[in-house]
C-alpha atoms as a PDB file:
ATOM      1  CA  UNK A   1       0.000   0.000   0.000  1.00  0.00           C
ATOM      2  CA  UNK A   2       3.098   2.509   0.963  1.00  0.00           C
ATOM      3  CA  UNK A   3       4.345   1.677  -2.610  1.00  0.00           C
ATOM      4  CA  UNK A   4       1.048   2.624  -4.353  1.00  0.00           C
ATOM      5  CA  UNK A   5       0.525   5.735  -2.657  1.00  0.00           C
ATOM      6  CA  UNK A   6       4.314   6.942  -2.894  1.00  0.00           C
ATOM      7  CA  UNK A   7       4.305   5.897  -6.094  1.00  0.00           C
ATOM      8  CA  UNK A   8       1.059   7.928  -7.040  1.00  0.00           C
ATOM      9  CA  UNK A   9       2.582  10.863  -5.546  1.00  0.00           C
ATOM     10  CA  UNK A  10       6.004  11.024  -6.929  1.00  0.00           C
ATOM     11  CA  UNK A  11       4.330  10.804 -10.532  1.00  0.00           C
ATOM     12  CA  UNK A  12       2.045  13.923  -9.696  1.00  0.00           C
ATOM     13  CA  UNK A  13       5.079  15.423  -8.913  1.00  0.00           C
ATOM     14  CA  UNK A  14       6.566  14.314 -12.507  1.00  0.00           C
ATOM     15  CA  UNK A  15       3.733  15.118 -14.249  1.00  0.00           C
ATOM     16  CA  UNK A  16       3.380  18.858 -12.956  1.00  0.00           C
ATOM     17  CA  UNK A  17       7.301  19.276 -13.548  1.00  0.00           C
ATOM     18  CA  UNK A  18       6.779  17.963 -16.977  1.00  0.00           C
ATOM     19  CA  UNK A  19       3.490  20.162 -17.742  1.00  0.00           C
ATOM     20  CA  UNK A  20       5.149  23.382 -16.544  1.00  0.00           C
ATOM     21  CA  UNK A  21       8.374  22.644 -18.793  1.00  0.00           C
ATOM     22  CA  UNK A  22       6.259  22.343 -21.518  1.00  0.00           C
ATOM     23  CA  UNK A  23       4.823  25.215 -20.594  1.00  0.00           C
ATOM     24  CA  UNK A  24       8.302  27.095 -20.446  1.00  0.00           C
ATOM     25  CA  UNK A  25       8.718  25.793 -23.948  1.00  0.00           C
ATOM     26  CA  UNK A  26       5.291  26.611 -25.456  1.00  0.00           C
ATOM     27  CA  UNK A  27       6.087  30.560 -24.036  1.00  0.00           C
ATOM     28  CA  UNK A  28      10.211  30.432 -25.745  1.00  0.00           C
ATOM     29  CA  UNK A  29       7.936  29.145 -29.058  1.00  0.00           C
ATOM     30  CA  UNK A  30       5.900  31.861 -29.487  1.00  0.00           C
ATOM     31  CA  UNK A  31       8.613  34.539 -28.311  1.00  0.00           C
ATOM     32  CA  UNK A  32      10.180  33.080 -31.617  1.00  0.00           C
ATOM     33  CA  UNK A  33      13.190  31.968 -28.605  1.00  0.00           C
ATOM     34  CA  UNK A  34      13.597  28.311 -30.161  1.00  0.00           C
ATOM     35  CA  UNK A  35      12.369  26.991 -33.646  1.00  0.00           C
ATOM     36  CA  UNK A  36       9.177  24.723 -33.918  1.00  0.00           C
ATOM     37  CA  UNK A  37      11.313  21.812 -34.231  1.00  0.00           C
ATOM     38  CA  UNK A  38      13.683  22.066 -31.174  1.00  0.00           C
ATOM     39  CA  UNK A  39       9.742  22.865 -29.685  1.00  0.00           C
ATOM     40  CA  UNK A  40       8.869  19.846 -30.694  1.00  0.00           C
ATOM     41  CA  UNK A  41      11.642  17.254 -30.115  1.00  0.00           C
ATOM     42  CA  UNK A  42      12.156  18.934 -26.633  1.00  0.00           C
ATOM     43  CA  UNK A  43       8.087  18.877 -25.890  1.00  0.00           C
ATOM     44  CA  UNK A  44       8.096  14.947 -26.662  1.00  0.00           C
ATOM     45  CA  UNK A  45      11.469  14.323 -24.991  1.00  0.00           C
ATOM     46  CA  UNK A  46      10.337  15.775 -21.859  1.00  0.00           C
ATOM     47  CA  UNK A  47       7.066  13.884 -21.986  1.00  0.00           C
ATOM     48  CA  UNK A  48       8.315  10.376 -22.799  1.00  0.00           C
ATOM     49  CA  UNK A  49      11.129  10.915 -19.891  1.00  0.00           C
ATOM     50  CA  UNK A  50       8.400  11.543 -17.320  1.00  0.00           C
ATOM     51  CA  UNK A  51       6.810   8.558 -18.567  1.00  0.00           C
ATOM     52  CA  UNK A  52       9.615   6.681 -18.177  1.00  0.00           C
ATOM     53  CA  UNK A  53      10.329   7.655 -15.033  1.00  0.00           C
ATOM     54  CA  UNK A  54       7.149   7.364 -13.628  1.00  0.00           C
ATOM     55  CA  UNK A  55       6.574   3.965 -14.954  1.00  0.00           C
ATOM     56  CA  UNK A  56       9.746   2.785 -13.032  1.00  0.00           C
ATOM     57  CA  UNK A  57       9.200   4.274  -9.730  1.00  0.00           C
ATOM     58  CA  UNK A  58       6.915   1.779  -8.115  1.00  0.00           C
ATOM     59  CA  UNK A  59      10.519  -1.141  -8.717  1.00  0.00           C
ATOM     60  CA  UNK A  60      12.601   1.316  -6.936  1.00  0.00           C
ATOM     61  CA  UNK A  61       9.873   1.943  -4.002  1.00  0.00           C
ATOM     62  CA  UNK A  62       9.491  -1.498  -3.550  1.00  0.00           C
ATOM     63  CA  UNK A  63      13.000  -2.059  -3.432  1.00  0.00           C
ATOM     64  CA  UNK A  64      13.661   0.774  -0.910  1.00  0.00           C
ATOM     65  CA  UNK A  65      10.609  -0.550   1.169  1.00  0.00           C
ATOM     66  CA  UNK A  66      12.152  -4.175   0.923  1.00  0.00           C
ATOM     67  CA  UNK A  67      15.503  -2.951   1.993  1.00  0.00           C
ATOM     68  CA  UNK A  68      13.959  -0.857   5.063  1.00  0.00           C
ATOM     69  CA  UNK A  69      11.685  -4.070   6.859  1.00  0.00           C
END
């Protein structure tokens, strides 16, 4: 259950990071800051690393929580 929950948190946590640095990104766009391609490749990089991460928290958690009791 401590795994779930922390788990559940931690990606929130991602998630909102993520969101505002595509948000950063969408307001450098259409300052003309950074071309509609970096936009673009940086947008889905940032995305698919959240996803990433947040699909391998729960091992680590329940590695940590192992390790603990």
């Amino acid at each position: 259950m401590q795994v779930i929950l922390t788990s559940i948190f931690s990606a929130i946590i991602i998630f909102i990071t993520v969101f505002s640095m595509v948000k950063v990104l969408s307001i450098a766009y259409k300052r003309k800051e950074i071309s509609n391609l970096k936009y673009r490749i940086l947008t889905a990089s940032f995305i698919l690393v959240g996803m990433l991460i947040a699909s391998i928290l729960p091992f680590g958690y329940q590695k940590v929580f192992e390790i603990i009791t």
